[in-house]
C-alpha atoms as a PDB file:
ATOM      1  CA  UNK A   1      20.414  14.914   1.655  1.00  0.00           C
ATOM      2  CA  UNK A   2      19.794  14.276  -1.832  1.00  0.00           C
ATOM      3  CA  UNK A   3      19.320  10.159  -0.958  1.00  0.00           C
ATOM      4  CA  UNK A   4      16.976  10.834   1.670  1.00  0.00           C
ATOM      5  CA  UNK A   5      14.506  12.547  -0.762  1.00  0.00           C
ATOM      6  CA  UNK A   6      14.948   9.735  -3.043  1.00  0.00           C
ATOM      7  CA  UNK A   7      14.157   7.506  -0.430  1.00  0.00           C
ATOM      8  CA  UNK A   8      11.407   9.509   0.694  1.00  0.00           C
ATOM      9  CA  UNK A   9       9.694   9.362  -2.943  1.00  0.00           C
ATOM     10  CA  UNK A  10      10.041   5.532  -2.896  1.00  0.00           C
ATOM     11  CA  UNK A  11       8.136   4.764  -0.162  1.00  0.00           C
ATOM     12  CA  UNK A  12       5.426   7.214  -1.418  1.00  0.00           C
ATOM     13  CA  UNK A  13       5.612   5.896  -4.642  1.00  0.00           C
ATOM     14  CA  UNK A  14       4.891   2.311  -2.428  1.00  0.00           C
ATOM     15  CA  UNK A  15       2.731   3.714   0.047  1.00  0.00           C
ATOM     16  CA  UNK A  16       0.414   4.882  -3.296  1.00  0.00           C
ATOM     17  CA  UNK A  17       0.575   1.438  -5.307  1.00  0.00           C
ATOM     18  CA  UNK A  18      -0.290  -0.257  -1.999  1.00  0.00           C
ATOM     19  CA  UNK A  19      -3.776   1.768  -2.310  1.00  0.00           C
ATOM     20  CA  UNK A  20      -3.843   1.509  -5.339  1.00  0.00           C
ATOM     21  CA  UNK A  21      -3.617  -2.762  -5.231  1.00  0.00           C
ATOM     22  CA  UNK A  22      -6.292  -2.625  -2.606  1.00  0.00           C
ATOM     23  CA  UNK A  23      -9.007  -0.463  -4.868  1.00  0.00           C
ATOM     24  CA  UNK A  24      -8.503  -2.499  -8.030  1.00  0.00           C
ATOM     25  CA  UNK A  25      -8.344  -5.664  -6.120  1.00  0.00           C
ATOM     26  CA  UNK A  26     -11.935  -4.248  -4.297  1.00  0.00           C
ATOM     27  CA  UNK A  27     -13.519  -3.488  -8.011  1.00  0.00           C
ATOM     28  CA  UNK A  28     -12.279  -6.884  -9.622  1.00  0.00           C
ATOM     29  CA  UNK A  29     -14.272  -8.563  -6.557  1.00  0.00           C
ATOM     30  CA  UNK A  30     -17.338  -6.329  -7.519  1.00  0.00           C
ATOM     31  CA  UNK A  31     -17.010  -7.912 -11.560  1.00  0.00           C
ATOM     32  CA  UNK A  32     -17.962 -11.551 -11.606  1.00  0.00           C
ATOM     33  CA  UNK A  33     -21.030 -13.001 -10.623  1.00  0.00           C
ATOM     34  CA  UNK A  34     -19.380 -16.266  -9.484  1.00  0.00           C
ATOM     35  CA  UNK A  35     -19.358 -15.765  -5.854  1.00  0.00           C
ATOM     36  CA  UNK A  36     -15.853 -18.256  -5.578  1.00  0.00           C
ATOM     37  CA  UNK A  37     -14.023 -15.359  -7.537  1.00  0.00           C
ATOM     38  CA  UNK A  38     -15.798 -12.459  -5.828  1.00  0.00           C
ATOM     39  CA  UNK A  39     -14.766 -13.681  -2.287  1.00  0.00           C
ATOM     40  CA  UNK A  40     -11.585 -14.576  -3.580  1.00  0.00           C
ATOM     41  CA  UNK A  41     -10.762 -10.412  -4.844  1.00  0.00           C
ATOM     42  CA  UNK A  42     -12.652  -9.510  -1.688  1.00  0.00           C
ATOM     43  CA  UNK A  43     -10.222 -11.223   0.725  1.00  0.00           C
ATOM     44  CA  UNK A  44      -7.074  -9.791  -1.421  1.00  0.00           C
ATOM     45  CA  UNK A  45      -8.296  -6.522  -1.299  1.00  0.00           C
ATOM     46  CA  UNK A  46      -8.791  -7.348   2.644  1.00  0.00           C
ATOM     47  CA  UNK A  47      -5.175  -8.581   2.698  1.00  0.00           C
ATOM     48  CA  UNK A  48      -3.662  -5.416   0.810  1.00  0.00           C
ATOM     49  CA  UNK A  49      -5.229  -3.502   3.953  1.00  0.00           C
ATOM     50  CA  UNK A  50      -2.733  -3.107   6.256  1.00  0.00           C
ATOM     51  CA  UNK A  51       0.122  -2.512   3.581  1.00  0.00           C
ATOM     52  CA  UNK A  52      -0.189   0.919   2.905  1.00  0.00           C
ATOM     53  CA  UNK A  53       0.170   1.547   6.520  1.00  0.00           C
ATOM     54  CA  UNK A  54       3.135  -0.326   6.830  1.00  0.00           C
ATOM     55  CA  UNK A  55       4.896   2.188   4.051  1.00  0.00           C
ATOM     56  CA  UNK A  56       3.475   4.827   5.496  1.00  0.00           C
ATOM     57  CA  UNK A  57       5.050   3.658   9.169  1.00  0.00           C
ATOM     58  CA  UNK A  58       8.804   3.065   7.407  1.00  0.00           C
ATOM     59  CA  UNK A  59       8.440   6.584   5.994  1.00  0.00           C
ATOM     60  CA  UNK A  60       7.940   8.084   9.287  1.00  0.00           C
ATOM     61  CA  UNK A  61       9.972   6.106  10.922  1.00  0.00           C
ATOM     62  CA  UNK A  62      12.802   7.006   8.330  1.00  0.00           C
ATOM     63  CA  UNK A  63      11.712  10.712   9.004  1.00  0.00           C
ATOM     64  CA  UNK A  64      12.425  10.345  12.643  1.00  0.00           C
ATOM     65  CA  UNK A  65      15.769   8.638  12.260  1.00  0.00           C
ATOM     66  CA  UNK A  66      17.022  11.323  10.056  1.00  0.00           C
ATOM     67  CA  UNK A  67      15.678  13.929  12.158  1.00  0.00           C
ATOM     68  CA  UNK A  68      17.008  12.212  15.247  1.00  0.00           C
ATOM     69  CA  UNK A  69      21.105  11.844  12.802  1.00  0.00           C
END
């Protein structure tokens, strides 16, 4: 039981950098004035979208498995 909490906390621990990638990636796009680097944090904070959810999919996913064992 004691690996499953481990695991658990690792794909929180992902789940919150993922967010965190996507805010800093949104205020970097929001600090030049060059519109070239703007658009290109915009997109990458656009990209980092869907990641968090993907973390947050494997951890219930791993819930129901073990639930399921």
């Amino acid at each position: 039981m004691k690996g499953d909490t481990g695991t658990s906390d690792i794909l929180q621990l992902a789940y919150g950098t993922e967010q965190l990638a996507m805010e800093l990636y949104r205020q970097f796009s929001g600090m030049w004035e060059d519109e070239e680097f703007s658009h290109f944090w915009r997109e990458f904070s656009e990209e980092e979208r869907s990641h968090p959810e993907f973390w947050r999919n494997l951890s219930v996913f791993g819930t129901i498995l073990t639930t399921i064992s």
